[in-house]
N, C-alpha and C. Protein backbone atom coordinates (compact mmCIF):
# COMPACT_ATOMS: atom_id res chain seq x y z
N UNK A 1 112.44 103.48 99.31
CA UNK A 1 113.09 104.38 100.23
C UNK A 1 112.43 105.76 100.20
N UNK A 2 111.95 106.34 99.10
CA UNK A 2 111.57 107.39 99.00
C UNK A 2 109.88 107.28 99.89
N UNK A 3 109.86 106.36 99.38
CA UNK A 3 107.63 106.36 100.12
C UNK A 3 108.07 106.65 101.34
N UNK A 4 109.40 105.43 102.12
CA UNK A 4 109.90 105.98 103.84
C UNK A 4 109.96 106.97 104.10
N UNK A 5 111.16 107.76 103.54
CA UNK A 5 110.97 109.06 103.53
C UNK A 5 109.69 109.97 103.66
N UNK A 6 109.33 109.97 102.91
CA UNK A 6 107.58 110.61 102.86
C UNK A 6 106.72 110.41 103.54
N UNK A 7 106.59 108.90 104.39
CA UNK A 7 106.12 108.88 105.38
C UNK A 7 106.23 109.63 106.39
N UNK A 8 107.68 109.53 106.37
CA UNK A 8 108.15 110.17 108.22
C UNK A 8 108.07 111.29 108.12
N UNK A 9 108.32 111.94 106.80
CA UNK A 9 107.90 113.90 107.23
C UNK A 9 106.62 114.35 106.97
N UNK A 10 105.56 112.87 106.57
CA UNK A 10 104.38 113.67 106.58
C UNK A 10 103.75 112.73 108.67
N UNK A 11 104.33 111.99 108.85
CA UNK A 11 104.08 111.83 110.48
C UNK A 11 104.90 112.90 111.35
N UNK A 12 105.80 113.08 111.12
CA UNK A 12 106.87 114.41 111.49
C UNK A 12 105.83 115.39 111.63
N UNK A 13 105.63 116.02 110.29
CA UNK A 13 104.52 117.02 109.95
C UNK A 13 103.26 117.18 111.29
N UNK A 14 103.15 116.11 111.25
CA UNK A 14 101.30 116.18 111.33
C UNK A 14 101.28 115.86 112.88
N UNK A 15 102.49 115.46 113.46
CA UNK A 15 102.76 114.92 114.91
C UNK A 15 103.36 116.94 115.62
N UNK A 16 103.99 117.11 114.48
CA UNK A 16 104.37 118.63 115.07
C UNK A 16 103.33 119.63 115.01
N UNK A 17 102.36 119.88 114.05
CA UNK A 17 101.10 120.48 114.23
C UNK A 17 100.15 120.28 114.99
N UNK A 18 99.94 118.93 115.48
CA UNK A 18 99.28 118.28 116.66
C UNK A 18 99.84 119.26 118.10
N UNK A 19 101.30 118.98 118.40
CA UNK A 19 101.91 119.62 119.68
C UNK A 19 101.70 120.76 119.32
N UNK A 20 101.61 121.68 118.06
CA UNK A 20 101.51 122.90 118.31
C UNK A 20 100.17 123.47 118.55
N UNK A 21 99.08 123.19 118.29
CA UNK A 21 98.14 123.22 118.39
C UNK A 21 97.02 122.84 119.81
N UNK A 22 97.88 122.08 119.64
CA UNK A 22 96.85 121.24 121.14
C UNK A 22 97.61 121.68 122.41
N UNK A 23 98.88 121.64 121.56
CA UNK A 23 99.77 122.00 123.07
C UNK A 23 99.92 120.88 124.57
N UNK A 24 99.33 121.17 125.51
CA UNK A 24 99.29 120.46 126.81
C UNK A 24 98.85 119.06 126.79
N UNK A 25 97.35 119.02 125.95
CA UNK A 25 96.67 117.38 125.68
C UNK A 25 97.52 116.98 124.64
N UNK A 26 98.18 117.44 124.07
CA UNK A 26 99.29 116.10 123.12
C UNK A 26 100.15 115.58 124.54
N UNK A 27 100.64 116.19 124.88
CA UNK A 27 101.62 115.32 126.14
C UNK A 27 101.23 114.09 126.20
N UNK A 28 99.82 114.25 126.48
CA UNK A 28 98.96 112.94 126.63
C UNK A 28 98.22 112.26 125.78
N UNK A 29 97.93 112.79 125.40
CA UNK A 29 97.95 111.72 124.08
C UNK A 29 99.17 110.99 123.64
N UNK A 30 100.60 112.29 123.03
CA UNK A 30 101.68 111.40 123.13
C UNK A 30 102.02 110.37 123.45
N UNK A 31 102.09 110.45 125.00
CA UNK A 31 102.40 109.87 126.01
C UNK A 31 101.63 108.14 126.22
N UNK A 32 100.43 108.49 125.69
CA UNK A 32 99.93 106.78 125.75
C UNK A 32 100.12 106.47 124.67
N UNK A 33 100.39 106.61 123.44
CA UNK A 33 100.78 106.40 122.10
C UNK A 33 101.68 106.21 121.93
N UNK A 34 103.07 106.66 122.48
CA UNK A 34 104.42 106.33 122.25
C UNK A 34 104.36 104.83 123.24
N UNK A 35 104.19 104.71 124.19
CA UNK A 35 104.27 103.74 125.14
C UNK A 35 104.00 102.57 124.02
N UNK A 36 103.32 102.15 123.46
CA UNK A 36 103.40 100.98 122.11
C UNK A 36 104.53 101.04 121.67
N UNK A 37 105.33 101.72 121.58
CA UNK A 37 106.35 101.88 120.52
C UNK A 37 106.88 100.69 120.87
N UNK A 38 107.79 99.92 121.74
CA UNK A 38 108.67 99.25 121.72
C UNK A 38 107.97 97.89 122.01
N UNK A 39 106.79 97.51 122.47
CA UNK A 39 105.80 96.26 122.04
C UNK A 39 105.46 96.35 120.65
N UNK A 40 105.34 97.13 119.97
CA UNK A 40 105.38 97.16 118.34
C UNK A 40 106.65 96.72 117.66
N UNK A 41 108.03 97.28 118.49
CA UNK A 41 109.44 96.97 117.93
C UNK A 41 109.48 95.30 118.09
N UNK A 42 109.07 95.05 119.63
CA UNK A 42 109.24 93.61 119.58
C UNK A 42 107.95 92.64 118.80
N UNK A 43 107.18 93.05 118.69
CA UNK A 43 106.55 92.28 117.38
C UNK A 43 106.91 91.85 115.95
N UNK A 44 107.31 92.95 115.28
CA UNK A 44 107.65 92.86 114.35
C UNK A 44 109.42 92.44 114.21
N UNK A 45 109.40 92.78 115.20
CA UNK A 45 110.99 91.69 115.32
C UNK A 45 111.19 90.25 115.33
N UNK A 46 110.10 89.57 116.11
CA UNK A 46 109.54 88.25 116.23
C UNK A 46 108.95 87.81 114.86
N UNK A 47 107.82 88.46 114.56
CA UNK A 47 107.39 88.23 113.12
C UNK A 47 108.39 88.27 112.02
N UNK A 48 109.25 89.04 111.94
CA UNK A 48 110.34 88.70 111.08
C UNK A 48 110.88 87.86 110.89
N UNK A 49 111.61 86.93 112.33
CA UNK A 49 112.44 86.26 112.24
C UNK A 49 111.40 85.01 111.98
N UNK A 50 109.80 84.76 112.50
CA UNK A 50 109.41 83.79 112.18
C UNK A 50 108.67 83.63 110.26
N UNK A 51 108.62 84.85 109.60
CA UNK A 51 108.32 85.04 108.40
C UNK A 51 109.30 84.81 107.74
N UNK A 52 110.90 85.33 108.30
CA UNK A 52 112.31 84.43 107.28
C UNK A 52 112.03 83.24 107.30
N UNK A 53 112.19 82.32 108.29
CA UNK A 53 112.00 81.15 108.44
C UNK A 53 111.17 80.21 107.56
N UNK A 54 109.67 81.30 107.23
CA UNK A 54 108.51 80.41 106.72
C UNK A 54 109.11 80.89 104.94
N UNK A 55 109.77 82.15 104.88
CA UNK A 55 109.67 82.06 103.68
C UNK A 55 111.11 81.00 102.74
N UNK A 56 112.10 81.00 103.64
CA UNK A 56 112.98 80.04 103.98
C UNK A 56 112.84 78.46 103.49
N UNK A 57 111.26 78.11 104.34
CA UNK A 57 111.09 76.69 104.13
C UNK A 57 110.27 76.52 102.77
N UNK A 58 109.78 77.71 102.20
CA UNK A 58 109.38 77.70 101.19
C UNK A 58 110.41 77.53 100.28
N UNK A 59 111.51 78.52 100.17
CA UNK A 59 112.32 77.98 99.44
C UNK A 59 112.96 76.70 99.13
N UNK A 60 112.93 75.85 100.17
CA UNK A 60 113.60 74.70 100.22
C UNK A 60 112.60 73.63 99.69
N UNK A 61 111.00 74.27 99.66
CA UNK A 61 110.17 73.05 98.85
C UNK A 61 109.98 73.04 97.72
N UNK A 62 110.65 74.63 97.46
CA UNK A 62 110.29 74.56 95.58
C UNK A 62 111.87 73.92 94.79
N UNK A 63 112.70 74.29 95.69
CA UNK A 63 114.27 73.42 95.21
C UNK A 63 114.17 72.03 94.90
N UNK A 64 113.05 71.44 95.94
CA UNK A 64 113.26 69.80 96.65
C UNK A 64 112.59 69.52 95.55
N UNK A 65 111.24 70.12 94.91
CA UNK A 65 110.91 69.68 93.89
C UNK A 65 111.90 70.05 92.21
N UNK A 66 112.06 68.48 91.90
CA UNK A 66 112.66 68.37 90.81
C UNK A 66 112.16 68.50 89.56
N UNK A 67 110.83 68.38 89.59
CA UNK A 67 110.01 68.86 88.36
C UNK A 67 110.29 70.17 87.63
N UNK A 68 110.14 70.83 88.33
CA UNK A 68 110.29 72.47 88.49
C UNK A 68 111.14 73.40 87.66
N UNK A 69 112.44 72.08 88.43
CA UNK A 69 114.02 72.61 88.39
C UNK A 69 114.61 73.34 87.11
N UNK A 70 113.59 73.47 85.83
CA UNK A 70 114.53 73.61 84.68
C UNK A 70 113.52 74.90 84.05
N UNK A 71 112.54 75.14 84.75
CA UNK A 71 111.91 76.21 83.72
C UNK A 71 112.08 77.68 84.09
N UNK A 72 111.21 78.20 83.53
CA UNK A 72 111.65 79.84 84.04
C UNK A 72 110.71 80.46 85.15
N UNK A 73 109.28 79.34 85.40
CA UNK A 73 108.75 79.87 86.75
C UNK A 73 109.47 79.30 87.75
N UNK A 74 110.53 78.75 87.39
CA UNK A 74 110.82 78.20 88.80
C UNK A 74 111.74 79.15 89.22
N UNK A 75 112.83 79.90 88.20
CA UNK A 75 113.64 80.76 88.65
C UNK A 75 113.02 82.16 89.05
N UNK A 76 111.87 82.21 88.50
CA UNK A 76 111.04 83.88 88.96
C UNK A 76 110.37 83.22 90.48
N UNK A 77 110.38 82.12 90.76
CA UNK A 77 109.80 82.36 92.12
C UNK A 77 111.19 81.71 92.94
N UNK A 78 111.71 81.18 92.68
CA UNK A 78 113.14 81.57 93.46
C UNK A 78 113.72 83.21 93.98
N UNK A 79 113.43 83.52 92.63
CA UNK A 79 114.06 85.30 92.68
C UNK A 79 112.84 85.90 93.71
N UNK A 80 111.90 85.67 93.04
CA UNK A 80 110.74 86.30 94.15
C UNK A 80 111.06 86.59 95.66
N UNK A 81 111.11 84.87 95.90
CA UNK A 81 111.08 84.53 97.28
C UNK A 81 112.60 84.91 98.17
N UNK A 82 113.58 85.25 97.24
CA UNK A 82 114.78 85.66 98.10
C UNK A 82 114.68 86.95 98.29
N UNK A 83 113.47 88.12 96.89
CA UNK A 83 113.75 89.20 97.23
C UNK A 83 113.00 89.57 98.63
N UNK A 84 111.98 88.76 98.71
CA UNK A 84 111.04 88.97 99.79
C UNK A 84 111.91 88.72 101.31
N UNK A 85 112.91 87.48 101.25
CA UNK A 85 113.65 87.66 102.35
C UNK A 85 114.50 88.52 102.35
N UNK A 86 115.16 89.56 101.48
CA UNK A 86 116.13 90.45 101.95
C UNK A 86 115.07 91.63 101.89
N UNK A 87 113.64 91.62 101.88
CA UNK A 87 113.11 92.97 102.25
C UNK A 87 112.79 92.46 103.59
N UNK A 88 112.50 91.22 104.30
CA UNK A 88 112.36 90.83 105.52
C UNK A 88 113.13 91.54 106.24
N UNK A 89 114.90 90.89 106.12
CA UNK A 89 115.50 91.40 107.02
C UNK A 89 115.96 93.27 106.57
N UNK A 90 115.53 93.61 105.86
CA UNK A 90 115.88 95.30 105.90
C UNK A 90 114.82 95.86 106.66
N UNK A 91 113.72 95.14 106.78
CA UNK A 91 112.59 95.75 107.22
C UNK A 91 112.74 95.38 109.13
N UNK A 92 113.23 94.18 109.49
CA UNK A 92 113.55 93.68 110.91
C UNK A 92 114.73 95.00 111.28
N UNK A 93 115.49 95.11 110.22
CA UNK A 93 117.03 95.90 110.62
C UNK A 93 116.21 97.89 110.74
N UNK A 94 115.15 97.87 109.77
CA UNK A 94 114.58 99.50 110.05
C UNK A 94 114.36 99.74 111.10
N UNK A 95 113.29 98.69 111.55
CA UNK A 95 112.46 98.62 112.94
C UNK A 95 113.26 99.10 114.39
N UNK A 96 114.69 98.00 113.94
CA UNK A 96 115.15 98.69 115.11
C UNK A 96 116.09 99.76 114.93
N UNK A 97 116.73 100.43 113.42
CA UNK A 97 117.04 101.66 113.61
C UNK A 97 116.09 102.40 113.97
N UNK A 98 114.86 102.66 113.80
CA UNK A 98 113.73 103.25 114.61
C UNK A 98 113.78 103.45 115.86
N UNK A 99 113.83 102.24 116.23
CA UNK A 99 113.81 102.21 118.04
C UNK A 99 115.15 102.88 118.40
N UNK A 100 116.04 103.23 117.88
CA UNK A 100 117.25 103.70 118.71
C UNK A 100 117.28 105.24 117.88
N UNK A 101 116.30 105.79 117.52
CA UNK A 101 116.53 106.66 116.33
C UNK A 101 115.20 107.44 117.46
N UNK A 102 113.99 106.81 117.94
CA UNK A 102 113.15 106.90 119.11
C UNK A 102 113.40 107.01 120.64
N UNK A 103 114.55 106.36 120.72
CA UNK A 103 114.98 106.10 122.78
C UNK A 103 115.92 107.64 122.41
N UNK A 104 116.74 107.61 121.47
CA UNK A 104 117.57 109.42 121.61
C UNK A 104 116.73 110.51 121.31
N UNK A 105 115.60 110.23 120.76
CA UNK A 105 114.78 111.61 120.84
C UNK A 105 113.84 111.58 121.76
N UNK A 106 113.94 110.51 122.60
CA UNK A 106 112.72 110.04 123.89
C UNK A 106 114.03 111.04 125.23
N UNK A 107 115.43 110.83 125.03
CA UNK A 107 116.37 111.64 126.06
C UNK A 107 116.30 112.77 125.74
N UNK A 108 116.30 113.43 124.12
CA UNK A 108 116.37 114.78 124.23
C UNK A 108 115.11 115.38 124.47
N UNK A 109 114.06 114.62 124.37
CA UNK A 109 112.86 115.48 124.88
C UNK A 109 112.52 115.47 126.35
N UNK A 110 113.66 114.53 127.01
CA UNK A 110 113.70 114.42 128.72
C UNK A 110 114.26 115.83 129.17
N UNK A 111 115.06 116.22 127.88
CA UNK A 111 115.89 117.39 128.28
C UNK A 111 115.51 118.40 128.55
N UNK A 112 114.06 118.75 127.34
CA UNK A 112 113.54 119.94 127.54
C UNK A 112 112.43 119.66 127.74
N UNK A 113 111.60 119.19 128.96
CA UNK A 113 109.95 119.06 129.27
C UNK A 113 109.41 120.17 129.28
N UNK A 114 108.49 119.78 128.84
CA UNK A 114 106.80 120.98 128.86
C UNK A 114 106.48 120.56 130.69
N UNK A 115 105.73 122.36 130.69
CA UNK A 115 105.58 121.96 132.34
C UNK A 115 104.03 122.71 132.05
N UNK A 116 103.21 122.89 133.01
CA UNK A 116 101.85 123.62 132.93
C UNK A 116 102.24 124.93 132.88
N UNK A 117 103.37 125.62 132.90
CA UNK A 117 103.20 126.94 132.99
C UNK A 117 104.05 127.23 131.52
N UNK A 118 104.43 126.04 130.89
CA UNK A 118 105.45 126.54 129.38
C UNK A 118 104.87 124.78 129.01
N UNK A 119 103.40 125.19 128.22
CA UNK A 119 102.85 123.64 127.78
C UNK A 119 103.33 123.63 126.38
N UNK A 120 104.57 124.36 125.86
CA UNK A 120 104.69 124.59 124.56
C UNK A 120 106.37 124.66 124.82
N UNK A 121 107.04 124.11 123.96
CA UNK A 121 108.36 124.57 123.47
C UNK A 121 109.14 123.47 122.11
N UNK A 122 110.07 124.22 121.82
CA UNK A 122 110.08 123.74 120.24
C UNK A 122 111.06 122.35 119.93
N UNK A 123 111.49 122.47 120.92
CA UNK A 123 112.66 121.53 121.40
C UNK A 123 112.38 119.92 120.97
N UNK A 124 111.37 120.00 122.66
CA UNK A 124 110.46 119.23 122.63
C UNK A 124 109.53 118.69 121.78
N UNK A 125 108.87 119.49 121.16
CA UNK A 125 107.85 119.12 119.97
C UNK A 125 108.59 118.29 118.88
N UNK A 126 110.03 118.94 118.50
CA UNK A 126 110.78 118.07 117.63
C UNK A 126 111.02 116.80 117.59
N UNK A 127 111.29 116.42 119.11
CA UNK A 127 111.72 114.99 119.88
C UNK A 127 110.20 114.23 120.05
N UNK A 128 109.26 114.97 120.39
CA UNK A 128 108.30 113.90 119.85
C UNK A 128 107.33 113.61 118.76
N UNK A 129 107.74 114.88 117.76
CA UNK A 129 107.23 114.80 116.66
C UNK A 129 107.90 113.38 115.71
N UNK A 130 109.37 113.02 116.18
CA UNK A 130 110.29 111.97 115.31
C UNK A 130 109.75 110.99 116.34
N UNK A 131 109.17 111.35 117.64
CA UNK A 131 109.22 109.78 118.03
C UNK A 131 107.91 109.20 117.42
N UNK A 132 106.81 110.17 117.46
CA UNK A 132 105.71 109.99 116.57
C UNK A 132 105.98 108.64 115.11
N UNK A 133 106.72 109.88 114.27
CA UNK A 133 107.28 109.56 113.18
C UNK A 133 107.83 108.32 112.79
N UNK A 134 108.67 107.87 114.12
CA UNK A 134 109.24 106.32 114.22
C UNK A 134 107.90 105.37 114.70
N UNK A 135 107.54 106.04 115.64
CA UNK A 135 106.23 104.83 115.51
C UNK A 135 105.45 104.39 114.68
N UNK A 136 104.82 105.43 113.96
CA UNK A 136 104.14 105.67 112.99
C UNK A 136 105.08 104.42 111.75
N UNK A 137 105.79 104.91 111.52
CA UNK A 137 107.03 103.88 110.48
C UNK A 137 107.18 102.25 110.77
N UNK A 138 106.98 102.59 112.09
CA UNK A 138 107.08 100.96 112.20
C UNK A 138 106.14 100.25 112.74
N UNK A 139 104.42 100.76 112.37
CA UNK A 139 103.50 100.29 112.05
C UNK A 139 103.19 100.03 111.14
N UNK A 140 103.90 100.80 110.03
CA UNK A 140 103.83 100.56 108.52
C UNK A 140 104.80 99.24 108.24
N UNK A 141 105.67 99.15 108.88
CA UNK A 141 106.46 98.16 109.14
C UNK A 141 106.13 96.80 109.14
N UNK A 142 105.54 97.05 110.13
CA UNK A 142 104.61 95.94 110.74
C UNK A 142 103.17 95.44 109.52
N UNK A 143 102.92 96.24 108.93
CA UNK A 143 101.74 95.77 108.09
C UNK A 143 102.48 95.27 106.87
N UNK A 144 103.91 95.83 106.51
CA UNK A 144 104.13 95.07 105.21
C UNK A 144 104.39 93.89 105.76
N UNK A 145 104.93 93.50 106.65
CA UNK A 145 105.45 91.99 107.52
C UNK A 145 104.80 91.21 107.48
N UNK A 146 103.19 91.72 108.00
CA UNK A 146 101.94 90.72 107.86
C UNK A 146 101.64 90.76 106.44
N UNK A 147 101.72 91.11 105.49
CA UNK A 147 101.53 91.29 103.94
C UNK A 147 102.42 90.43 103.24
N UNK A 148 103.89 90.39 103.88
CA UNK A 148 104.12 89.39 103.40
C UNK A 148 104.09 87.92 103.63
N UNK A 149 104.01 87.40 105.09
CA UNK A 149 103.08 86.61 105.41
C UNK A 149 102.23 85.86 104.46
N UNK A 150 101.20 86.86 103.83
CA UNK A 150 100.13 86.73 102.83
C UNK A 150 101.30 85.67 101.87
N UNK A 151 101.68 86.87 101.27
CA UNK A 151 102.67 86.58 100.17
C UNK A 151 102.92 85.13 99.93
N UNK A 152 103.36 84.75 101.16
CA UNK A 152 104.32 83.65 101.25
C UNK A 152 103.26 82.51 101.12
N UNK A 153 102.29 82.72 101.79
CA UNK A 153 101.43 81.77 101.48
C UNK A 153 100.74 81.20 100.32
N UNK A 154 100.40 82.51 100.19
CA UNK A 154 100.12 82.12 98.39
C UNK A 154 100.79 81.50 97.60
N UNK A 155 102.33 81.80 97.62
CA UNK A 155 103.12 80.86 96.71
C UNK A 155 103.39 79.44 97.55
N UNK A 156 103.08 79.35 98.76
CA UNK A 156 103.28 78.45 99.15
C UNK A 156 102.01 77.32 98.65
N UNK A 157 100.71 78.02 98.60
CA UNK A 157 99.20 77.62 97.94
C UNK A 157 99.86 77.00 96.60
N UNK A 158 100.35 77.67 95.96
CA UNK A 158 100.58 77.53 94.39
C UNK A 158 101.68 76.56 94.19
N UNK A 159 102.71 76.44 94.85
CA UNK A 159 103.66 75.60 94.89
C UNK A 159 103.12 74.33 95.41
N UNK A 160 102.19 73.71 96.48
CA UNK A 160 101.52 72.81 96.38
C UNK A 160 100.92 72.45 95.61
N UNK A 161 100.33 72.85 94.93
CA UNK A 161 99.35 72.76 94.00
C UNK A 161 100.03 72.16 92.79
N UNK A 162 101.30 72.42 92.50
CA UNK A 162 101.71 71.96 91.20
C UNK A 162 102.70 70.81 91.60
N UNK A 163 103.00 70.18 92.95
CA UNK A 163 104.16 68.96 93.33
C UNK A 163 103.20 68.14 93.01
């Protein structure tokens, strides 16, 4: 929780020095950069639910095997593999506090637009410095998802290997 944290106020950070600096060309830049945001939400939303699933059926092949059943790797990759599904779904459930944490700072920055004659105001910069911030988060999102992916496979490698 804390690395989250630290993420988002150093994308916060660095998304608000950007608008202050650049001023007018962040709009645009912004502006094609945020547009991913919610094809990123629905990715990693999909990937979730199909990475529970895989890590899911993993579980059910190391149970099915009865060999297994009595030692202590079998209970550390039991434990493993459930912690990995409840970081699945906290990580599916971030994604989309993101996205709704992103669409209200996508209205309040409707509220106060930059125009060519005021390419600067603070309002604004805030609302897309967090939408930054949420994107940014749930690309990170998105890479632990595919990481665990990895994960799963491997024990899935290793769990073959010993039926």
């Amino acid at each position: 929780m804390t690395r989250f944290i630290l993420l988002f106020i150093l994308a916060f950070s660095t998304a608000l020095c950007v608008t202050y600096y650049i001023e007018g060309l962040s709009v645009l830049i912004f502006q094609e950069l945020l547009s991913a945001f919610i094809v990123i939400a629905m990715i990693t939303g999909t990937l979730s639910y199909a990475l529970y699933a895989y890590v899911d059926s993993v579980i059910k092949d190391v149970a099915a095997n009865e060999n297994n059943s009595e030692g202590t790797n079998y209970n550390k990759v039991i434990e493993k593999l459930t912690e990995l599904k409840k970081e699945i779904l906290v990580n599916a459930f971030s994604v989309v506090g993101l996205l709704v944490v992103e669409r209200i700072a996508h209205g309040f920055a409707l509220i106060f637009p930059v125009t060519s004659g005021n390419p600067f105001n603070w309002a604004w910069a805030f609302a897309i410095s967090i939408r930054v911030a949420c994107l940014f988060l749930s690309i990170v999102i998105a890479a632990i998802q595919f990481h665990g992916f990895i994960i799963a496979n491997e024990y899935r490698a290793i769990i073959s290997r010993r039926i």
